[in-house]
PDB file of N, CA and C in Angstrom:
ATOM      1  N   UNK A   1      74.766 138.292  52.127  1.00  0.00           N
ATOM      2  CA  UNK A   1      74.792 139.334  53.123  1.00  0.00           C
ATOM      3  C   UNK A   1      75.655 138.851  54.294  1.00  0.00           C
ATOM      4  N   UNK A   2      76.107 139.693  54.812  1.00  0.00           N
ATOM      5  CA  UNK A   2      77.144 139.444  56.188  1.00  0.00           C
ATOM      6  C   UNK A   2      77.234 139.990  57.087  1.00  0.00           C
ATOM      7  N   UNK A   3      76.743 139.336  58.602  1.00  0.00           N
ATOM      8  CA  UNK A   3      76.201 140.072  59.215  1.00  0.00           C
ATOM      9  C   UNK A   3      77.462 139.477  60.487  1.00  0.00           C
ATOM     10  N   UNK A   4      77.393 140.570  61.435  1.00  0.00           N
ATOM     11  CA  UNK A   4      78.122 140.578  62.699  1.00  0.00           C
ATOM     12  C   UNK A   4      77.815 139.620  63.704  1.00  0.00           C
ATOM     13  N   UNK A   5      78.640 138.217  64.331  1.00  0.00           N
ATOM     14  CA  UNK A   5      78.248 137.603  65.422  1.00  0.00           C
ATOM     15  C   UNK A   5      79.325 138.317  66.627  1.00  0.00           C
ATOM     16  N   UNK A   6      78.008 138.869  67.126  1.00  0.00           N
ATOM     17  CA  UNK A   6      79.056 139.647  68.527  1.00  0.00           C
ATOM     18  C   UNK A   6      79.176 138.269  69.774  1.00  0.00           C
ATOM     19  N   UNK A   7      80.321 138.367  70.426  1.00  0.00           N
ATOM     20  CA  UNK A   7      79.796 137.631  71.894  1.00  0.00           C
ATOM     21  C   UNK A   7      81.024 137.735  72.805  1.00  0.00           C
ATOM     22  N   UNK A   8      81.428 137.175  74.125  1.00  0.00           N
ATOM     23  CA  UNK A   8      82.295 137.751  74.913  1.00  0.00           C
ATOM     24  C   UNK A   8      82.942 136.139  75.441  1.00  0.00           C
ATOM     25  N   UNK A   9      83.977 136.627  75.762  1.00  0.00           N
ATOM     26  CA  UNK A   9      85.076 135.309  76.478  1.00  0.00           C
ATOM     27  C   UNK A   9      84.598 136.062  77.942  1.00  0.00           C
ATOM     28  N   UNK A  10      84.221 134.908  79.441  1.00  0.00           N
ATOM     29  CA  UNK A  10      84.389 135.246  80.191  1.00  0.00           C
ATOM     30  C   UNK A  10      85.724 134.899  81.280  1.00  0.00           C
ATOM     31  N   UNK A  11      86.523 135.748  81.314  1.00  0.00           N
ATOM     32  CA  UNK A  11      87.798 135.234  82.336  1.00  0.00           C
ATOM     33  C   UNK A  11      87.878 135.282  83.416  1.00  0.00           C
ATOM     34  N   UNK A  12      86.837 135.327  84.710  1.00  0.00           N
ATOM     35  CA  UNK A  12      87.035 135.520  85.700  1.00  0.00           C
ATOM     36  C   UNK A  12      88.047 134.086  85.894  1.00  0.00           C
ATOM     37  N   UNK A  13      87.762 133.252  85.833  1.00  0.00           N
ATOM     38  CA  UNK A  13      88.684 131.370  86.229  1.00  0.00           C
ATOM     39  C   UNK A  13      90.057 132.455  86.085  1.00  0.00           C
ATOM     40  N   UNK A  14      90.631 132.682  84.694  1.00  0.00           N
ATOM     41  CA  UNK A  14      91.962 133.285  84.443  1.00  0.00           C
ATOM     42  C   UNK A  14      92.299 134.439  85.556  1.00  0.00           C
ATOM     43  N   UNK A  15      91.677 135.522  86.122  1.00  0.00           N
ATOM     44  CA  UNK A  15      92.151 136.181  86.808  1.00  0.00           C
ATOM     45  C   UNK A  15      92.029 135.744  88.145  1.00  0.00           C
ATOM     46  N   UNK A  16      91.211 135.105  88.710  1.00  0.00           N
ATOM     47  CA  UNK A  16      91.462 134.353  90.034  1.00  0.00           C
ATOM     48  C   UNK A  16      92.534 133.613  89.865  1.00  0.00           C
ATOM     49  N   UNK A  17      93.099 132.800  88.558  1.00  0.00           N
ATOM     50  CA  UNK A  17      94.583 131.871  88.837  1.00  0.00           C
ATOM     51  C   UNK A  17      95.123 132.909  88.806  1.00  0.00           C
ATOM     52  N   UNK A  18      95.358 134.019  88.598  1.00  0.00           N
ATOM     53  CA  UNK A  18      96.674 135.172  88.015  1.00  0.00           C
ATOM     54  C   UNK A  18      96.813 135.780  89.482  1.00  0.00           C
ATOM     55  N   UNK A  19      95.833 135.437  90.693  1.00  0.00           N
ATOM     56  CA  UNK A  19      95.802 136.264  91.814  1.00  0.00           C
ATOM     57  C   UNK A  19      96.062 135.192  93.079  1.00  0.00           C
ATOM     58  N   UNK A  20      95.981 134.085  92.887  1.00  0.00           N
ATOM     59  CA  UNK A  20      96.222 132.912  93.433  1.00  0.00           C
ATOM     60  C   UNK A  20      95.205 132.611  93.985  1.00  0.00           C
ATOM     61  N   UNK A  21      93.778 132.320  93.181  1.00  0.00           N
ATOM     62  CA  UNK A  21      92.606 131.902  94.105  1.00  0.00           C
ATOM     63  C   UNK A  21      92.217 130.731  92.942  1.00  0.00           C
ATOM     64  N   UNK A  22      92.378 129.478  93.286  1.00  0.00           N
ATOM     65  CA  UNK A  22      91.975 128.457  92.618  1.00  0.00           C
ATOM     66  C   UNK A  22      90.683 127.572  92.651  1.00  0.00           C
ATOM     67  N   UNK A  23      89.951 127.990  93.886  1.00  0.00           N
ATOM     68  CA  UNK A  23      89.305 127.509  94.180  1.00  0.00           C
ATOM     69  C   UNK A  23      87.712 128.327  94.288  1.00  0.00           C
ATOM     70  N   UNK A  24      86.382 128.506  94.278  1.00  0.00           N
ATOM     71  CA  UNK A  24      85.568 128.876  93.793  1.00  0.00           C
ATOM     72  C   UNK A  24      85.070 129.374  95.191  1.00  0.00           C
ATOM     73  N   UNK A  25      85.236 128.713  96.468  1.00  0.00           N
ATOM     74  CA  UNK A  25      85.017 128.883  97.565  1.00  0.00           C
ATOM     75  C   UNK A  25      85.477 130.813  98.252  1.00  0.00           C
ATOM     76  N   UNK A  26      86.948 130.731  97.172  1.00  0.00           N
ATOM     77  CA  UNK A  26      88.060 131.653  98.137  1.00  0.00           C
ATOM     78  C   UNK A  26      87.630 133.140  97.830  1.00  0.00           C
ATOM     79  N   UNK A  27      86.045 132.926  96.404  1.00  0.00           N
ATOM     80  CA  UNK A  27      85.727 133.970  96.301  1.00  0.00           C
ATOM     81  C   UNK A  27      85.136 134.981  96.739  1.00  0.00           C
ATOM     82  N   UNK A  28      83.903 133.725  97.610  1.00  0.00           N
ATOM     83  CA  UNK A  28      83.133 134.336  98.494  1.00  0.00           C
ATOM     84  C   UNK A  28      82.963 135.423  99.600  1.00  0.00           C
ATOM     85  N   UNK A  29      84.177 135.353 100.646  1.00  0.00           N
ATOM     86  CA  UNK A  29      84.552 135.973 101.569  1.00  0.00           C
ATOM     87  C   UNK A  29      85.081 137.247 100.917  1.00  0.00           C
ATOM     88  N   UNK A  30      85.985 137.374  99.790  1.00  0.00           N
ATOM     89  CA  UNK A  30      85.964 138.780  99.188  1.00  0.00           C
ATOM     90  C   UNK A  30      84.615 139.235  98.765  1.00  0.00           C
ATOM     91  N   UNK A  31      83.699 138.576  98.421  1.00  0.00           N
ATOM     92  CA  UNK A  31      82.482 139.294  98.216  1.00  0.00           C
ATOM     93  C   UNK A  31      81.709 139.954  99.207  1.00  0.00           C
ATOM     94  N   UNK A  32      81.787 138.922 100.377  1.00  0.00           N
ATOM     95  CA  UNK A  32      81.496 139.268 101.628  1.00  0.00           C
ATOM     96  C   UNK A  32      81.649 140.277 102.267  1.00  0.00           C
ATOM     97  N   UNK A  33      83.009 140.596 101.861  1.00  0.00           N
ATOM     98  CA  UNK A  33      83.622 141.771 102.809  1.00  0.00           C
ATOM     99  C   UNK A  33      83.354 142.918 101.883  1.00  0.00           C
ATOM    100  N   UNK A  34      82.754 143.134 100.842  1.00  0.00           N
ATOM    101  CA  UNK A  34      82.630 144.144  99.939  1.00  0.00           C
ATOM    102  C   UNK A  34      81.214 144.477  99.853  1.00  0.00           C
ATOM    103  N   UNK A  35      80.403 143.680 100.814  1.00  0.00           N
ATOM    104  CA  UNK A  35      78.781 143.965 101.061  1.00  0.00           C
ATOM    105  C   UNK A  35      77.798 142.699  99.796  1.00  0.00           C
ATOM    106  N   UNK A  36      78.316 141.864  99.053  1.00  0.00           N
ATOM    107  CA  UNK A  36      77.777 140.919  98.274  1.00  0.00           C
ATOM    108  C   UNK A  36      78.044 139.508  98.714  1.00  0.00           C
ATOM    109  N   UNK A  37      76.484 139.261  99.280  1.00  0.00           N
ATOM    110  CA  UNK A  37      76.173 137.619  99.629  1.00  0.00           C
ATOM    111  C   UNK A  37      75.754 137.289  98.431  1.00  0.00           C
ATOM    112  N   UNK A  38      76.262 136.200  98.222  1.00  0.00           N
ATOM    113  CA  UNK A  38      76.151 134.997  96.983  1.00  0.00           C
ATOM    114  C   UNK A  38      76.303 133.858  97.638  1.00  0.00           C
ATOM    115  N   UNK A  39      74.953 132.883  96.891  1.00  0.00           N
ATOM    116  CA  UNK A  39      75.363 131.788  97.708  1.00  0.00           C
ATOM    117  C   UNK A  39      76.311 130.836  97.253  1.00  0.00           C
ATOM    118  N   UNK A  40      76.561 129.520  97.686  1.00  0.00           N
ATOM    119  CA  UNK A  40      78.273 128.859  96.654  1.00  0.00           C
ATOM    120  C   UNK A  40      77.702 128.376  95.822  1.00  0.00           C
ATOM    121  N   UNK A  41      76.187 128.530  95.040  1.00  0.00           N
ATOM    122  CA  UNK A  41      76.128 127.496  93.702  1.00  0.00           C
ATOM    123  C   UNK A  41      75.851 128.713  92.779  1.00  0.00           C
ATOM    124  N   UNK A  42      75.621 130.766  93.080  1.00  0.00           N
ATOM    125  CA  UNK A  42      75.717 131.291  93.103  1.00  0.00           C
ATOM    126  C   UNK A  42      77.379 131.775  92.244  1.00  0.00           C
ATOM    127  N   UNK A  43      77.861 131.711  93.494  1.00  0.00           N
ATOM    128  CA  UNK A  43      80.057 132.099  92.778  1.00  0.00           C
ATOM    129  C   UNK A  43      80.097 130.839  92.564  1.00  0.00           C
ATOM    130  N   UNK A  44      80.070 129.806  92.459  1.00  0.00           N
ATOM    131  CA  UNK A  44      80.278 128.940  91.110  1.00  0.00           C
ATOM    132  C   UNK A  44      79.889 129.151  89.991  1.00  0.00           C
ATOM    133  N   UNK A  45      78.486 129.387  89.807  1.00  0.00           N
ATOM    134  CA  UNK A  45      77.841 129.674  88.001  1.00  0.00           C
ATOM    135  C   UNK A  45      78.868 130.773  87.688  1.00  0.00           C
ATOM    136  N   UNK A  46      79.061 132.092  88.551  1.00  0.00           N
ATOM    137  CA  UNK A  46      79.811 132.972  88.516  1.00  0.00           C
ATOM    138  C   UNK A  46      81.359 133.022  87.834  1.00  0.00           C
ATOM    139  N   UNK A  47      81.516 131.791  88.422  1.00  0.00           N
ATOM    140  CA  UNK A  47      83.279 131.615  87.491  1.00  0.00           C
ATOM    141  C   UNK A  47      83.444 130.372  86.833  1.00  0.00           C
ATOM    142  N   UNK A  48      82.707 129.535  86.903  1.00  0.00           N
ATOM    143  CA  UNK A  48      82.529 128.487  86.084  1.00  0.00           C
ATOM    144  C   UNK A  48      82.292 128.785  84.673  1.00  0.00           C
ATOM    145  N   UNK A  49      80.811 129.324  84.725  1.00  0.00           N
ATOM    146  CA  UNK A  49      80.013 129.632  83.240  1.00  0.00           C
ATOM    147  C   UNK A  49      80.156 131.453  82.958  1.00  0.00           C
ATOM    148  N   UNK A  50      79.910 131.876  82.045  1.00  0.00           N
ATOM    149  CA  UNK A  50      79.883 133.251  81.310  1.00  0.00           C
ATOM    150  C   UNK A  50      78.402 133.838  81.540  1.00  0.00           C
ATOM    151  N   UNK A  51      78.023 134.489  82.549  1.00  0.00           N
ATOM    152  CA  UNK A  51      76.673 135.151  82.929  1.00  0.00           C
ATOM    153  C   UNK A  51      76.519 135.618  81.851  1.00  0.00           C
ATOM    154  N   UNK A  52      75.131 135.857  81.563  1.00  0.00           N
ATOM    155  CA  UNK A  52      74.284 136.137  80.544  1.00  0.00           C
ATOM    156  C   UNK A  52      73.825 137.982  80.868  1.00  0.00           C
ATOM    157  N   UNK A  53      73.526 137.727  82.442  1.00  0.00           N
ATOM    158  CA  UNK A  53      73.252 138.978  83.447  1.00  0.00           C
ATOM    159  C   UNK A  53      74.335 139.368  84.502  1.00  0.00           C
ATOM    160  N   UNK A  54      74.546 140.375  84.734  1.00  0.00           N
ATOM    161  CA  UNK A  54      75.605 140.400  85.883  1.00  0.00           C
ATOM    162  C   UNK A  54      74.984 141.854  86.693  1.00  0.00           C
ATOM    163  N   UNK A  55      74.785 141.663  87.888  1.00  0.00           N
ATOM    164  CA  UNK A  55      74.028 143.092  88.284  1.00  0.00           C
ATOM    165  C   UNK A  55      75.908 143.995  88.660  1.00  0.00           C
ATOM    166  N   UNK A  56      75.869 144.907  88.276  1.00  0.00           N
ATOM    167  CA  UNK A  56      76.907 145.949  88.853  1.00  0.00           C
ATOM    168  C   UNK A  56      77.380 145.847  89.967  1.00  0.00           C
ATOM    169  N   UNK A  57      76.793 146.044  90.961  1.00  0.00           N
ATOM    170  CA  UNK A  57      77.860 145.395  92.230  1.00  0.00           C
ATOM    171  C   UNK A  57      78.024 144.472  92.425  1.00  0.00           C
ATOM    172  N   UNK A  58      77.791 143.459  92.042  1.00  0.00           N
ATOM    173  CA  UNK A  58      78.811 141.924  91.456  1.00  0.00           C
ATOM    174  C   UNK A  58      80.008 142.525  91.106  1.00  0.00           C
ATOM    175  N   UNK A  59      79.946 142.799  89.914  1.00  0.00           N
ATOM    176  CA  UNK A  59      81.022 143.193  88.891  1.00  0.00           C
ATOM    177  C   UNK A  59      81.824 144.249  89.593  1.00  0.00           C
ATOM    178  N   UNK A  60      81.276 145.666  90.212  1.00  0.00           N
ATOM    179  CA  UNK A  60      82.551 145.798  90.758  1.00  0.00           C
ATOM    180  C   UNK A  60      83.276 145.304  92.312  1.00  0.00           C
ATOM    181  N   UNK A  61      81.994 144.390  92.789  1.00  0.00           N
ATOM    182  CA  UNK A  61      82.936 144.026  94.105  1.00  0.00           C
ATOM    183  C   UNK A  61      84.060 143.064  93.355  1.00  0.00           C
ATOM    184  N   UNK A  62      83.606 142.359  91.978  1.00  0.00           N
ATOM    185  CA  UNK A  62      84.235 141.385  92.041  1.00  0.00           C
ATOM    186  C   UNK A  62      86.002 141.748  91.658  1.00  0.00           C
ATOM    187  N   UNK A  63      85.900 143.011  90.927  1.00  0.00           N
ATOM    188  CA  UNK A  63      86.952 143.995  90.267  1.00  0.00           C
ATOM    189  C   UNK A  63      87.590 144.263  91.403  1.00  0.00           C
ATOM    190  N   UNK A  64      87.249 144.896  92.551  1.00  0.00           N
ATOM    191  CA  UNK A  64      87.434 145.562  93.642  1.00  0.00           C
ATOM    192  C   UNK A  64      88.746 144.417  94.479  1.00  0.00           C
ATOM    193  N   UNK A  65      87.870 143.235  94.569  1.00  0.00           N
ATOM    194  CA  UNK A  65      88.463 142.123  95.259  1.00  0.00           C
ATOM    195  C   UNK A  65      89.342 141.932  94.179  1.00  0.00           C
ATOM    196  N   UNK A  66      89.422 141.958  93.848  1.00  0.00           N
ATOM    197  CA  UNK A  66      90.269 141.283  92.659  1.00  0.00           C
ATOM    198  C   UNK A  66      91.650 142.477  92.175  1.00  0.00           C
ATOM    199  N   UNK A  67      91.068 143.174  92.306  1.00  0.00           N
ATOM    200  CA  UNK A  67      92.123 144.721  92.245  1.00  0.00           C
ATOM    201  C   UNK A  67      92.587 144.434  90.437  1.00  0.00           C
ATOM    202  N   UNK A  68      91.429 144.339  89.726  1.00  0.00           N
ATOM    203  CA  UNK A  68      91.238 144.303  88.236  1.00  0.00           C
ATOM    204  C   UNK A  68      90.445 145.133  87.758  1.00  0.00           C
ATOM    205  N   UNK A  69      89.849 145.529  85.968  1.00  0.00           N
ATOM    206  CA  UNK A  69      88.919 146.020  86.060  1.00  0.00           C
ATOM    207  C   UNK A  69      87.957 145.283  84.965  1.00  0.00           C
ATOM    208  N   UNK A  70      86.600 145.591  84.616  1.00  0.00           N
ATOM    209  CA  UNK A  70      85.905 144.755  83.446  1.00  0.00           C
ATOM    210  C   UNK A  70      86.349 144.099  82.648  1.00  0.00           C
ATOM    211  N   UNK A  71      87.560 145.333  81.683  1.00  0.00           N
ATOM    212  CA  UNK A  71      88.173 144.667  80.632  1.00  0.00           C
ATOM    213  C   UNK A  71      89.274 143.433  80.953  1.00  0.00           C
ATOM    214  N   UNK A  72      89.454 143.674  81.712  1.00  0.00           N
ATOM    215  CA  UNK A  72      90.270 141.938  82.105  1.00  0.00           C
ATOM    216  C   UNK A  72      89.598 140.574  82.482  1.00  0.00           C
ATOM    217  N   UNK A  73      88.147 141.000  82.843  1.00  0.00           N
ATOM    218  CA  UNK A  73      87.074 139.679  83.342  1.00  0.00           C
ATOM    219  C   UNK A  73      86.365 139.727  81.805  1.00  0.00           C
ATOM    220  N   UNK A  74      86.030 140.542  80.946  1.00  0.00           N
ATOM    221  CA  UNK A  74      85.473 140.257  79.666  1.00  0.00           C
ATOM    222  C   UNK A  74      85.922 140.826  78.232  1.00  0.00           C
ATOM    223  N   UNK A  75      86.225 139.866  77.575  1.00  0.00           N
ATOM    224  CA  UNK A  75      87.166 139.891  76.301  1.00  0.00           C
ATOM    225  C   UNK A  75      85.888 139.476  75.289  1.00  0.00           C
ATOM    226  N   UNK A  76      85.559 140.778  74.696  1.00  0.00           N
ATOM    227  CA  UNK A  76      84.698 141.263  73.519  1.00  0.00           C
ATOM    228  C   UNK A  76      84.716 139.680  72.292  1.00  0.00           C
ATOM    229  N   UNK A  77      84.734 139.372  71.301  1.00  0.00           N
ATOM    230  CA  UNK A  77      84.643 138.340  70.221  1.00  0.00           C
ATOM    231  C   UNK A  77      83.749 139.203  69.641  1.00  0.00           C
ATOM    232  N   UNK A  78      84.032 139.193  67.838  1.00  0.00           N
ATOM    233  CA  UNK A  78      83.409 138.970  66.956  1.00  0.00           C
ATOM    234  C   UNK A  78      83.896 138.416  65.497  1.00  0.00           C
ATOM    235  N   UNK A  79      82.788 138.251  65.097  1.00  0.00           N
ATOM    236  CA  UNK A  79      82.874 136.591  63.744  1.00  0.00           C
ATOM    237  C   UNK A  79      81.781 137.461  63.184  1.00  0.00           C
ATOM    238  N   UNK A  80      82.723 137.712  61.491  1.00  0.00           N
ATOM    239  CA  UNK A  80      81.622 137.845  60.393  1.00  0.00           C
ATOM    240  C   UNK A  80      81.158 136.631  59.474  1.00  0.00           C
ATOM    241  N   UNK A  81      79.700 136.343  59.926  1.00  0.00           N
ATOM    242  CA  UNK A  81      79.336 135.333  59.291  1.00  0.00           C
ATOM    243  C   UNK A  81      78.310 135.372  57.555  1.00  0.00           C
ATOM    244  N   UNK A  82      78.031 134.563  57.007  1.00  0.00           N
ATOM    245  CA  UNK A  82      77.161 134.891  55.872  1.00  0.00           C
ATOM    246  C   UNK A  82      75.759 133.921  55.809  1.00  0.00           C
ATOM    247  N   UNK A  83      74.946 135.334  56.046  1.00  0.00           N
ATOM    248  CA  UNK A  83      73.512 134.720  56.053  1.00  0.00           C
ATOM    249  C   UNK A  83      72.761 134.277  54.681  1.00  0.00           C
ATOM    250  N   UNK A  84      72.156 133.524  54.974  1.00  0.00           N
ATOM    251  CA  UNK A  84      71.501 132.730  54.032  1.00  0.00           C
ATOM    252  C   UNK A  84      70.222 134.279  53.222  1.00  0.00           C
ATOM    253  N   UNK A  85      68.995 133.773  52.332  1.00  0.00           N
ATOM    254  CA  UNK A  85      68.382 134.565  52.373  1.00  0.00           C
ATOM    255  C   UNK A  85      66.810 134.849  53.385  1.00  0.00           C
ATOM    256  N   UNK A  86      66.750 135.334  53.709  1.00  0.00           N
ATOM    257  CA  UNK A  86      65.932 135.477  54.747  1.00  0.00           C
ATOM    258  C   UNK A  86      64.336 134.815  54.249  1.00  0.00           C
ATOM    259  N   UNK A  87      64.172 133.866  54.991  1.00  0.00           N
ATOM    260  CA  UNK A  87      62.685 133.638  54.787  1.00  0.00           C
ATOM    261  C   UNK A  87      61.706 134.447  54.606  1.00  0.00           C
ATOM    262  N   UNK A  88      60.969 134.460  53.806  1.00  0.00           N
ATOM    263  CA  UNK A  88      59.702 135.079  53.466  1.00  0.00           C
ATOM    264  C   UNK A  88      58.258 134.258  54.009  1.00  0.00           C
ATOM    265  N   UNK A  89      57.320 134.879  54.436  1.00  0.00           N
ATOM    266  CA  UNK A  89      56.023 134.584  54.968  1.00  0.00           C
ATOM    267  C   UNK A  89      55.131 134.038  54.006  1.00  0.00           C
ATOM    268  N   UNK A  90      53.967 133.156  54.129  1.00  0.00           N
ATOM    269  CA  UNK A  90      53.252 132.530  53.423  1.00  0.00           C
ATOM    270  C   UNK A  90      52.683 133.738  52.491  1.00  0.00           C
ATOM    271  N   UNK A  91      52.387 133.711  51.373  1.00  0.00           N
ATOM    272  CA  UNK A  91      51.849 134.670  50.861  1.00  0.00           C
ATOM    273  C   UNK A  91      52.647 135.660  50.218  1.00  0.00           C
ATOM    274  N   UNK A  92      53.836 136.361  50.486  1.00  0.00           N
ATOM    275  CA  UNK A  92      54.660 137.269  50.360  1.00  0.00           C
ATOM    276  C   UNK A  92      55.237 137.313  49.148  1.00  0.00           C
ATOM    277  N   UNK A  93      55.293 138.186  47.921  1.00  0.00           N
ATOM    278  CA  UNK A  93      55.403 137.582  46.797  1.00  0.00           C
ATOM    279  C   UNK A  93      57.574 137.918  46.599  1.00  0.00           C
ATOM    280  N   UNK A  94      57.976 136.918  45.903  1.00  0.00           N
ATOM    281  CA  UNK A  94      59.505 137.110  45.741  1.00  0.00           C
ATOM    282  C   UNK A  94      59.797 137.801  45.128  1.00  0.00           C
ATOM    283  N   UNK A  95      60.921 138.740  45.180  1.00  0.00           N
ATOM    284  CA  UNK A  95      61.657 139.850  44.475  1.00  0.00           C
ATOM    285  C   UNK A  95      61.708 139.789  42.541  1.00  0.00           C
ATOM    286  N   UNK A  96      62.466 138.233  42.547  1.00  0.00           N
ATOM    287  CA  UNK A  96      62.743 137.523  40.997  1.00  0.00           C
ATOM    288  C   UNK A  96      61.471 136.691  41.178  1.00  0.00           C
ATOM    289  N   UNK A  97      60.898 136.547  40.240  1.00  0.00           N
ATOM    290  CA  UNK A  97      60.011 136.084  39.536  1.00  0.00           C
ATOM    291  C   UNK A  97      60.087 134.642  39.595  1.00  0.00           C
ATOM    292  N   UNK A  98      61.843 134.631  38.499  1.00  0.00           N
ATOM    293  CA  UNK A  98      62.588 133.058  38.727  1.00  0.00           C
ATOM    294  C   UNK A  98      62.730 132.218  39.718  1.00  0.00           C
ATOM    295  N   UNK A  99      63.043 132.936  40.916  1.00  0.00           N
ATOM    296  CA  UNK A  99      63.194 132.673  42.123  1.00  0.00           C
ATOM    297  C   UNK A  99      61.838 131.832  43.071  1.00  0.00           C
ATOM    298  N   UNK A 100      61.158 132.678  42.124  1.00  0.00           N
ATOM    299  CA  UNK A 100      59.532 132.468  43.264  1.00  0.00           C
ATOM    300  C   UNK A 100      58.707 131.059  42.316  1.00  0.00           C
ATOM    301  N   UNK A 101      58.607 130.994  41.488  1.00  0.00           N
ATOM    302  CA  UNK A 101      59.103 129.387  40.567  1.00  0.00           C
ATOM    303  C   UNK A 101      59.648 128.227  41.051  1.00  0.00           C
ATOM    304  N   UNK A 102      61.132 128.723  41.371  1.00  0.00           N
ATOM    305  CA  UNK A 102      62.006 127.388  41.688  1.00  0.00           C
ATOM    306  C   UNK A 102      61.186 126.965  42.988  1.00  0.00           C
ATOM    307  N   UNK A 103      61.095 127.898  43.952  1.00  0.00           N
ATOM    308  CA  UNK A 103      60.531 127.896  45.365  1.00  0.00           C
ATOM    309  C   UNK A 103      59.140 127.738  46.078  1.00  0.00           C
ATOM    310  N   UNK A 104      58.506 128.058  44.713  1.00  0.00           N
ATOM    311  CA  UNK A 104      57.075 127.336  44.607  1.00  0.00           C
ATOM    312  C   UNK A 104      56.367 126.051  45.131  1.00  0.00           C
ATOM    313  N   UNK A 105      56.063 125.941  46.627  1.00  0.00           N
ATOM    314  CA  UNK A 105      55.569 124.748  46.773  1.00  0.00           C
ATOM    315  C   UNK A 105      55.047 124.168  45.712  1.00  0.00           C
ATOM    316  N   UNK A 106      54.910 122.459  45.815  1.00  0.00           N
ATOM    317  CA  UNK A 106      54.266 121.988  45.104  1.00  0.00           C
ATOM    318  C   UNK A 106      52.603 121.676  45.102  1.00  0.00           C
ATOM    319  N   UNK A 107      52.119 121.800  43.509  1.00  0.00           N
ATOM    320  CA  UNK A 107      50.316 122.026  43.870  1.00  0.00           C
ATOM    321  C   UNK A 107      49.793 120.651  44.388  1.00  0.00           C
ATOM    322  N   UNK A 108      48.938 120.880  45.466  1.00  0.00           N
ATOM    323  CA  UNK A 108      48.351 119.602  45.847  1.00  0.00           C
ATOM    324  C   UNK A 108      47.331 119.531  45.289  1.00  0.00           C
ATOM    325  N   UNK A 109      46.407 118.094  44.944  1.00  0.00           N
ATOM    326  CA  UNK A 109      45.214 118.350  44.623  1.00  0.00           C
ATOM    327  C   UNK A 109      43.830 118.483  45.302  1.00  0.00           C
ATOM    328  N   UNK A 110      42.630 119.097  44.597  1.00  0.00           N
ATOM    329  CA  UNK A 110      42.042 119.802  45.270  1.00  0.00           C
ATOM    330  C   UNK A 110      41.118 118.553  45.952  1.00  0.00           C
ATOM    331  N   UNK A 111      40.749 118.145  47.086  1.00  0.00           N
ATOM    332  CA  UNK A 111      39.722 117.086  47.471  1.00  0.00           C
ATOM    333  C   UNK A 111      38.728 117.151  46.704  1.00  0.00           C
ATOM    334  N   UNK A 112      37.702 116.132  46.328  1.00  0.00           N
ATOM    335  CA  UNK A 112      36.339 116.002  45.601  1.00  0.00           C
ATOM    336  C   UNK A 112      35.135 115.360  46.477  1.00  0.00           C
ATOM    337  N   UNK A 113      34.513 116.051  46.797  1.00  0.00           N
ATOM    338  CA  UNK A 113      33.501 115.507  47.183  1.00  0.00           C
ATOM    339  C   UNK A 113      32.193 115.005  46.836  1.00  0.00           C
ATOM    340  N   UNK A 114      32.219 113.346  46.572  1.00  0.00           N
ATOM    341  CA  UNK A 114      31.520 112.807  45.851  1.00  0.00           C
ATOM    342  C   UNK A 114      30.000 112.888  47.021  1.00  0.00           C
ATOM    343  N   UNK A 115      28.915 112.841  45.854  1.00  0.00           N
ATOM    344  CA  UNK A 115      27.516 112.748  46.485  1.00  0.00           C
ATOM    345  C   UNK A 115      26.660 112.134  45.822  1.00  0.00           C
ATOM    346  N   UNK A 116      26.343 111.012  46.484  1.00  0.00           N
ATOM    347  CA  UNK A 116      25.328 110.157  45.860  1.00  0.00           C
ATOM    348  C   UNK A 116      23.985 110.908  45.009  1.00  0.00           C
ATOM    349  N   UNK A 117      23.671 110.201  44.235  1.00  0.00           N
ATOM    350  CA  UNK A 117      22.590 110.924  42.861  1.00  0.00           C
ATOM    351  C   UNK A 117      21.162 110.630  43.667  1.00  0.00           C
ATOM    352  N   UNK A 118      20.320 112.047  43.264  1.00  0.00           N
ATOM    353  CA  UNK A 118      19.199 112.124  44.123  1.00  0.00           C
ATOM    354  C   UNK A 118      18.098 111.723  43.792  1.00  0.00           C
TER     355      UNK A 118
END
């Protein structure tokens, strides 16, 4: 089976060099002036790493300042990968018969509990 790995390139680093802001500091004050306080460890994670979350007026002050739009700060990725077969739950009986055989834990034996004669 083959299933879709979605995920995104984040470029803000690339469009701050394309605008001449190299530095992580020079972002701030455009945020500032667009009504978004961030603090500097804040617009660092911001252009350093690829947010997971981004609230909307981030994103468009950051567009705004930047005189860009989404699609230039995030570049889509996807990878078709091939999944294995999906685990089944204790108990759950297998499709092939054959299958459920090969995959058959092995039998342990049963404990005995010896008791002295009365």
């Amino acid at each position: 089976m083959i299933r879709r790995e979605v995920g995104y390139t984040w470029r803000l680093r690339q469009v701050m060099a394309a605008h001449g802001l190299f530095s992580t500091t020079d972002l701030a004050p455009l945020l500032v002036e667009r009504g978004v306080e961030l603090s500097a460890a804040q617009v660092y994670r911001l252009v350093t790493a690829p947010p997971e979350r981004l609230n909307m007026q981030v994103l468009a002050a950051v567009c705004d300042a930047l005189g860009c739009t989404p699609n230039d700060l995030i570049e889509p990725t996807a990878d078709d990968t091939t999944l294995t077969a999906p685990r089944r739950r204790r108990g759950q009986a297998a499709e092939d018969p054959a299958a459920a055989a090969d995959e058959a834990p092995p039998q342990r034996p049963t404990r005995v509990r010896v008791v002295p004669p009365a």
